[in-house]
PDB file of N, CA and C in Angstrom:
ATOM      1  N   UNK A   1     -18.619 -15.729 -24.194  1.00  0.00           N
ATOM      2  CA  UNK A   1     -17.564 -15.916 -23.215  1.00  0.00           C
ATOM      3  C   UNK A   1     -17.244 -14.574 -22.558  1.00  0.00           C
ATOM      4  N   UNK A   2     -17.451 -14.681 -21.392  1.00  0.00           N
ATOM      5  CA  UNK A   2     -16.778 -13.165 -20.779  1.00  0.00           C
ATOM      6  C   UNK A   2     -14.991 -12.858 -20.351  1.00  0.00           C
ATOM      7  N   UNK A   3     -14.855 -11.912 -20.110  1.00  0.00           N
ATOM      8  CA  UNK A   3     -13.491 -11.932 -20.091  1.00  0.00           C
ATOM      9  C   UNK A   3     -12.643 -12.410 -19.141  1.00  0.00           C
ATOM     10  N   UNK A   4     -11.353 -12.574 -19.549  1.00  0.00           N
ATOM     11  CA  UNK A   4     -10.540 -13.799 -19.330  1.00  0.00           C
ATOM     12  C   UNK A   4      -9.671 -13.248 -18.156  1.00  0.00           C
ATOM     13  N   UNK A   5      -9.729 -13.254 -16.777  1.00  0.00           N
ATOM     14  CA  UNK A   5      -8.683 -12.663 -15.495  1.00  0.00           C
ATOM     15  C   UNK A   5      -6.986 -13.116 -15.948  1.00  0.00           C
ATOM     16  N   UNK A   6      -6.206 -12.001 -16.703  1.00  0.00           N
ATOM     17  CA  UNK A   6      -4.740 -12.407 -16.803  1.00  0.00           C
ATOM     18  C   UNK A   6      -4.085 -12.945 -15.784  1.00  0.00           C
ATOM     19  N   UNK A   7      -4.543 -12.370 -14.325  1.00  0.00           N
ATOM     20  CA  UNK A   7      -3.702 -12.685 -12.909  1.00  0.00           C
ATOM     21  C   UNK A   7      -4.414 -14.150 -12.882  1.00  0.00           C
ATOM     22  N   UNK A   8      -5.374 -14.817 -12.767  1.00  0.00           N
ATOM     23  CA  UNK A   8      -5.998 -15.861 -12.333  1.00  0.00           C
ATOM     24  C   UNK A   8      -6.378 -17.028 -13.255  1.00  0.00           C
ATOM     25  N   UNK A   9      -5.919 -16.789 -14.451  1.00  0.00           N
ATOM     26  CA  UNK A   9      -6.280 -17.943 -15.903  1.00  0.00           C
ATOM     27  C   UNK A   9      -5.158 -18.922 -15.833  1.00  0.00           C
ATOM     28  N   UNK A  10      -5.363 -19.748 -16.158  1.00  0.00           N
ATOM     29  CA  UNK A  10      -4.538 -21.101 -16.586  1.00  0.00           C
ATOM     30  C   UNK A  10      -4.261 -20.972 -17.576  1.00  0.00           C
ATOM     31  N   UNK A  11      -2.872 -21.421 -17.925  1.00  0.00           N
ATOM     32  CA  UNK A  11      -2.767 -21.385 -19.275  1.00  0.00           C
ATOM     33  C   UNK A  11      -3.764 -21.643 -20.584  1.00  0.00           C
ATOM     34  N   UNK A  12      -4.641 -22.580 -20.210  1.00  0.00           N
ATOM     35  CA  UNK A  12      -5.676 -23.474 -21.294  1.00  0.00           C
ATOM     36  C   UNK A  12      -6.291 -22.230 -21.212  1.00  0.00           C
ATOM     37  N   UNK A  13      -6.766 -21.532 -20.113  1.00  0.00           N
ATOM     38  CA  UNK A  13      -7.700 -20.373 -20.572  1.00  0.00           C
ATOM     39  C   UNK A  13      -7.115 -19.259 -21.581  1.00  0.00           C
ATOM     40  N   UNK A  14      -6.133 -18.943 -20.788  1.00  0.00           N
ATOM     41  CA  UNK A  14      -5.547 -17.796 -21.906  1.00  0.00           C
ATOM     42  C   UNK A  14      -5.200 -18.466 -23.278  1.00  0.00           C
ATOM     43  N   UNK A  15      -4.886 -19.760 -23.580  1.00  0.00           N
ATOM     44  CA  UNK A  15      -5.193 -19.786 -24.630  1.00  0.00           C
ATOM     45  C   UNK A  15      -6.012 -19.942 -25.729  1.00  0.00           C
ATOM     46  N   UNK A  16      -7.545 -19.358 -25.235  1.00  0.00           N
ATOM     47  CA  UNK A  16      -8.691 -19.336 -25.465  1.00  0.00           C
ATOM     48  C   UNK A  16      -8.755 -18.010 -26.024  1.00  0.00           C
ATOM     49  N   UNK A  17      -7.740 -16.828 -26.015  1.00  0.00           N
ATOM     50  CA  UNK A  17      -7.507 -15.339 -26.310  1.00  0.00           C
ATOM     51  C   UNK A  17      -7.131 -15.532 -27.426  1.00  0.00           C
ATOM     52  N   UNK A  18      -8.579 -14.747 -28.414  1.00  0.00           N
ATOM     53  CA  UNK A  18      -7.797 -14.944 -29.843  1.00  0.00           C
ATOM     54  C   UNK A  18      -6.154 -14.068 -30.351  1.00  0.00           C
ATOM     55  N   UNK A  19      -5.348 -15.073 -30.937  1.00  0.00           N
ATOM     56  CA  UNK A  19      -3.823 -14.608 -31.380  1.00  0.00           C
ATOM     57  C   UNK A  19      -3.057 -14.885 -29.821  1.00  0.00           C
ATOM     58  N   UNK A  20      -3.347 -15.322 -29.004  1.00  0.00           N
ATOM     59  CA  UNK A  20      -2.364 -15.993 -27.746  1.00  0.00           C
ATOM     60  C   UNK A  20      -1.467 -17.527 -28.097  1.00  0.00           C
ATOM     61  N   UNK A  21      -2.307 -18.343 -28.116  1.00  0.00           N
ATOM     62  CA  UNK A  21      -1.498 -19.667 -28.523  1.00  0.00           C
ATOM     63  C   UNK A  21      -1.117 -20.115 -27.243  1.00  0.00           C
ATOM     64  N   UNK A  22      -1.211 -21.764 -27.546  1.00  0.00           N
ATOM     65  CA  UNK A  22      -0.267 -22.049 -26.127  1.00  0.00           C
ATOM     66  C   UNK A  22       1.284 -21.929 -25.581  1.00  0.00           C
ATOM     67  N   UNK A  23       2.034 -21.044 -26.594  1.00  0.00           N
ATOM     68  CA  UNK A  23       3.449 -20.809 -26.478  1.00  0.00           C
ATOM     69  C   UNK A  23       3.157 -19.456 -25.406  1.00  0.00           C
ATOM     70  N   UNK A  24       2.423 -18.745 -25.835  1.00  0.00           N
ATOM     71  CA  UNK A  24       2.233 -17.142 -25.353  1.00  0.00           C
ATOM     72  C   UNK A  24       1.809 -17.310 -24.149  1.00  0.00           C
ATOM     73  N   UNK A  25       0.257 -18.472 -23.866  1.00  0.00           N
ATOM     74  CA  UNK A  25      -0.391 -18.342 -22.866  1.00  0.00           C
ATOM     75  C   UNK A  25       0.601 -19.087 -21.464  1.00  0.00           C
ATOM     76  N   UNK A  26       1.461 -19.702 -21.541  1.00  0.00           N
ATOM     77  CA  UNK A  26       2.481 -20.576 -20.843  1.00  0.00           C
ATOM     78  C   UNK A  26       3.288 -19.469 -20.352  1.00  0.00           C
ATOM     79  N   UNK A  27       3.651 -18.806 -21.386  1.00  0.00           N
ATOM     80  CA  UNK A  27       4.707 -17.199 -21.160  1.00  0.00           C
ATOM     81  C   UNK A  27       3.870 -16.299 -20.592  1.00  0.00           C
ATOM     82  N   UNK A  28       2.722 -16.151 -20.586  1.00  0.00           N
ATOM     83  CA  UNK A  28       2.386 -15.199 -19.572  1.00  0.00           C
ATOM     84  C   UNK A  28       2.132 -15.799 -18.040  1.00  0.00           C
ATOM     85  N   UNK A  29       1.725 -17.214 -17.811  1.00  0.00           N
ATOM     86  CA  UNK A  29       1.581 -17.692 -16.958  1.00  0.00           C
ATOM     87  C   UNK A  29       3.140 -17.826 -16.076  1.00  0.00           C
ATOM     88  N   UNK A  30       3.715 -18.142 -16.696  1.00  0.00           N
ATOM     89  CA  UNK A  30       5.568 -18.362 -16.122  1.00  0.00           C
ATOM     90  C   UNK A  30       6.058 -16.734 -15.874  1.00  0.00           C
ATOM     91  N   UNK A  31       5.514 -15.764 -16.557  1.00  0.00           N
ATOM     92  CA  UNK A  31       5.745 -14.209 -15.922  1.00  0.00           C
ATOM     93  C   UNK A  31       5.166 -13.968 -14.926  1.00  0.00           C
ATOM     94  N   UNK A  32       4.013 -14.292 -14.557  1.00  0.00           N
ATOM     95  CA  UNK A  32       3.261 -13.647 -13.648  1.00  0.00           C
ATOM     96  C   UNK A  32       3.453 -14.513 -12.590  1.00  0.00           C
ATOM     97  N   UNK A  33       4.151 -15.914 -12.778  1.00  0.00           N
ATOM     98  CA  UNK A  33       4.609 -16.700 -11.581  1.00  0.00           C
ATOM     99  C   UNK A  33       6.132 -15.781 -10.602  1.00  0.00           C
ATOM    100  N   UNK A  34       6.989 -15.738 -12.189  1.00  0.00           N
ATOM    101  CA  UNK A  34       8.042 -14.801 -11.659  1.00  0.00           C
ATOM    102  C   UNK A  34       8.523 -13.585 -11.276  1.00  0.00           C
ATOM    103  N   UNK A  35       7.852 -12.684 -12.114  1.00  0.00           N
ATOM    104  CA  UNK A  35       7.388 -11.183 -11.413  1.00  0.00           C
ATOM    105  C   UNK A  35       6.315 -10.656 -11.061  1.00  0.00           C
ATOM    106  N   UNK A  36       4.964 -11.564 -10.667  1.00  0.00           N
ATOM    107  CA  UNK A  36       4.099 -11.090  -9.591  1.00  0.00           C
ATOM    108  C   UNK A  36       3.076 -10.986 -10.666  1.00  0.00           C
ATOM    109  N   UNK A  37       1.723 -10.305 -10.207  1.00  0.00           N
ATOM    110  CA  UNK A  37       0.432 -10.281 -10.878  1.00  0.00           C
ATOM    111  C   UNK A  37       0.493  -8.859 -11.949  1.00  0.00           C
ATOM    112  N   UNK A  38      -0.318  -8.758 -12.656  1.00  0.00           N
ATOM    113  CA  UNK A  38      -0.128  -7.645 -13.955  1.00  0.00           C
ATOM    114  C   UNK A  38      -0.566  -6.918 -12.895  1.00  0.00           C
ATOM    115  N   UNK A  39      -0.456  -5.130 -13.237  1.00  0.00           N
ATOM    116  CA  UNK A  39      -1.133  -4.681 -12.526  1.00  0.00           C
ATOM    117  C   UNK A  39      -2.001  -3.845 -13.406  1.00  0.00           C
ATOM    118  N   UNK A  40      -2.006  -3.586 -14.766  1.00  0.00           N
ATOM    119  CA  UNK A  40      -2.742  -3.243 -15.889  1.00  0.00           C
ATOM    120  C   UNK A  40      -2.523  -3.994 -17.272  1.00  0.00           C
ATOM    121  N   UNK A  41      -3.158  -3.708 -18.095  1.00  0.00           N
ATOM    122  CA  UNK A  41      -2.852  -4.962 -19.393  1.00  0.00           C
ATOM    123  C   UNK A  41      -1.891  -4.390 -19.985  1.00  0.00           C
ATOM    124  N   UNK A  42      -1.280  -3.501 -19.850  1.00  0.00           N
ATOM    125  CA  UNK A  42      -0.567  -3.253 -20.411  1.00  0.00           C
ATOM    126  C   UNK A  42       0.990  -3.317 -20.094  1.00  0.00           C
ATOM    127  N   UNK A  43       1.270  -4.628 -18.700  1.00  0.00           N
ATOM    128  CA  UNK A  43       2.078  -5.168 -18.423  1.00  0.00           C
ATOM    129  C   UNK A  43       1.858  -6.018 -19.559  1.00  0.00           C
ATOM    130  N   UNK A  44       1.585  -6.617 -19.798  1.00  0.00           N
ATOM    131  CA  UNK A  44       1.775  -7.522 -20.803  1.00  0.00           C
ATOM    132  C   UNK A  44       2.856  -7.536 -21.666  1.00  0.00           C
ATOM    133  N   UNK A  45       3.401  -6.260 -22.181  1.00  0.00           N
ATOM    134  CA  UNK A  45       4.094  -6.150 -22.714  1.00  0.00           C
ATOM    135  C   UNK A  45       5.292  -6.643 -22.428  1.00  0.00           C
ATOM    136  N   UNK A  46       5.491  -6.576 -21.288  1.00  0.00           N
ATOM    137  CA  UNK A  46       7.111  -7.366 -20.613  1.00  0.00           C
ATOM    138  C   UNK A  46       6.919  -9.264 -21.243  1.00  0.00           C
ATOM    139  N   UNK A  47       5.909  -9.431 -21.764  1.00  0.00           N
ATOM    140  CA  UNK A  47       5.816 -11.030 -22.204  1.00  0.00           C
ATOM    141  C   UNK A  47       6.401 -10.951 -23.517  1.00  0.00           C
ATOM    142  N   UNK A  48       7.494 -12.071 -23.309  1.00  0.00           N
ATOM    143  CA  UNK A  48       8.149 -11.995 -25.112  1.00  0.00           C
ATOM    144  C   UNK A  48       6.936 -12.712 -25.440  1.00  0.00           C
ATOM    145  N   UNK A  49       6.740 -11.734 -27.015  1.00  0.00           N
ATOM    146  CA  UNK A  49       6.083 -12.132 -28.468  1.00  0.00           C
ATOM    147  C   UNK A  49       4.807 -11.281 -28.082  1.00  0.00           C
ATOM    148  N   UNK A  50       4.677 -10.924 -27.306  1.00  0.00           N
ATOM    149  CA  UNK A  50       3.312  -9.533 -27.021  1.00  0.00           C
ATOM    150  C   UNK A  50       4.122  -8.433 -27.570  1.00  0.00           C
ATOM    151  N   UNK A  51       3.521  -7.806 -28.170  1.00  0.00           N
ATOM    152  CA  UNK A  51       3.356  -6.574 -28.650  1.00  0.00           C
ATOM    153  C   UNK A  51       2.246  -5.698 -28.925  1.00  0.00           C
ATOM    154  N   UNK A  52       2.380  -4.230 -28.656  1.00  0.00           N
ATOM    155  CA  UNK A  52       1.602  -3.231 -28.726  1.00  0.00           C
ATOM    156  C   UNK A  52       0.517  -3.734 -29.707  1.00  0.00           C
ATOM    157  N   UNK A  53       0.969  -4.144 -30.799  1.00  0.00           N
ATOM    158  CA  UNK A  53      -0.703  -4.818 -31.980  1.00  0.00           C
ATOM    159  C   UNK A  53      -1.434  -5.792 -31.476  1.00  0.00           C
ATOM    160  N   UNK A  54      -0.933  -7.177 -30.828  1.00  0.00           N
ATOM    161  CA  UNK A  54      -1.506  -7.571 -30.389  1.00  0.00           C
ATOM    162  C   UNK A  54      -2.491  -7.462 -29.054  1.00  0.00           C
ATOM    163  N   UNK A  55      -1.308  -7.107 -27.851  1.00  0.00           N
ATOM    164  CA  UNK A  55      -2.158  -6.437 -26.981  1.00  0.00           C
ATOM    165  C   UNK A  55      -3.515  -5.741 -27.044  1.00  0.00           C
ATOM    166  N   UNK A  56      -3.635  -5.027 -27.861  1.00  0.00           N
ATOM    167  CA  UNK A  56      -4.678  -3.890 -28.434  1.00  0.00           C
ATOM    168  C   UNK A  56      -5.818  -4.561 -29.055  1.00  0.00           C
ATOM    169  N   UNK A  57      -5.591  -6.193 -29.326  1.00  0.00           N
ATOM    170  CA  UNK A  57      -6.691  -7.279 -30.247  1.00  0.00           C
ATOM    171  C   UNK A  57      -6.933  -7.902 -29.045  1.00  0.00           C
ATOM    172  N   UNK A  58      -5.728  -7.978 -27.629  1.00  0.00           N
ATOM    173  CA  UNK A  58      -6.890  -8.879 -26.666  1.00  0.00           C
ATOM    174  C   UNK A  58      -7.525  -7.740 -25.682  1.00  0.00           C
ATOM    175  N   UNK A  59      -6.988  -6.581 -26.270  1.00  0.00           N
ATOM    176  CA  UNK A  59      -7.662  -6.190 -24.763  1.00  0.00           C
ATOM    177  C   UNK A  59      -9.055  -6.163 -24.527  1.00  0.00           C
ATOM    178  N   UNK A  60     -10.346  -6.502 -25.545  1.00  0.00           N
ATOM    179  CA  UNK A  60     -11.445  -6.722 -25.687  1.00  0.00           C
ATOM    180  C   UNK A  60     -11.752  -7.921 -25.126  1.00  0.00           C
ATOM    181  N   UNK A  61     -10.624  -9.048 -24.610  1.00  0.00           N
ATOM    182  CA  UNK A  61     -10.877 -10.067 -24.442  1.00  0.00           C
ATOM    183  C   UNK A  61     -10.224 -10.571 -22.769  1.00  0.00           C
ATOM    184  N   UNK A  62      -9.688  -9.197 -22.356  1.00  0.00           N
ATOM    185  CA  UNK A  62      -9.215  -9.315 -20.984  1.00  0.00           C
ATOM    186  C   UNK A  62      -9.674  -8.702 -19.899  1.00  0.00           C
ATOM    187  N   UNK A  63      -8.975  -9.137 -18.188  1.00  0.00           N
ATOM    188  CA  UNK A  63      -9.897  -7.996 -17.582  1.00  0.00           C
ATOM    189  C   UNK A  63      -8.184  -8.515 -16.393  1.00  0.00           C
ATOM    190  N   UNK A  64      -8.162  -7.236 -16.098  1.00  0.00           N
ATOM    191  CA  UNK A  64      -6.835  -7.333 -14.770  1.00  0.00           C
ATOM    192  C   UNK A  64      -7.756  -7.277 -13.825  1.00  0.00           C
ATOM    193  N   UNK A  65      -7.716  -8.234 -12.877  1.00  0.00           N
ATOM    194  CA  UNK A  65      -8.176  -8.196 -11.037  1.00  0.00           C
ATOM    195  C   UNK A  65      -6.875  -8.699 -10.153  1.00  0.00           C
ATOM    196  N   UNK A  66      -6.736  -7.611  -9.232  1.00  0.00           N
ATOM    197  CA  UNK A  66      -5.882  -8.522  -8.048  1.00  0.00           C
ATOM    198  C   UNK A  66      -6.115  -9.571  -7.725  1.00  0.00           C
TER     199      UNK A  66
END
């Protein structure tokens, strides 16, 4: 599987990110509806239940594009 566009995934995709879930992948989708597209992965962090440990387990599994 190649990596997963945070700005452009559906929820079902992101929850294909191992340790996302469909609670997380919904919450990042409903962030990026309400404050705009990531602009590095390491927006992510503004998503409740992301944290610095996890982040760091998907970032092998993500890719930011406008």
């Amino acid at each position: 599987m190649g990596k997963i566009d945070i700005n452009h995934a559906t929820a079902e995709e992101l929850d294909a990110i191992p340790g996302i879930g469909a609670a997380k992948a919904k919450s990042i989708v409903e962030d990026r509806k309400k404050n705009g597209l990531f602009r590095k992965a390491d927006d992510l962090l503004r998503v409740k239940g992301i944290g610095p440990k996890l982040l760091e387990k998907m970032k092998s599994s993500i890719v930011v594009q406008p």
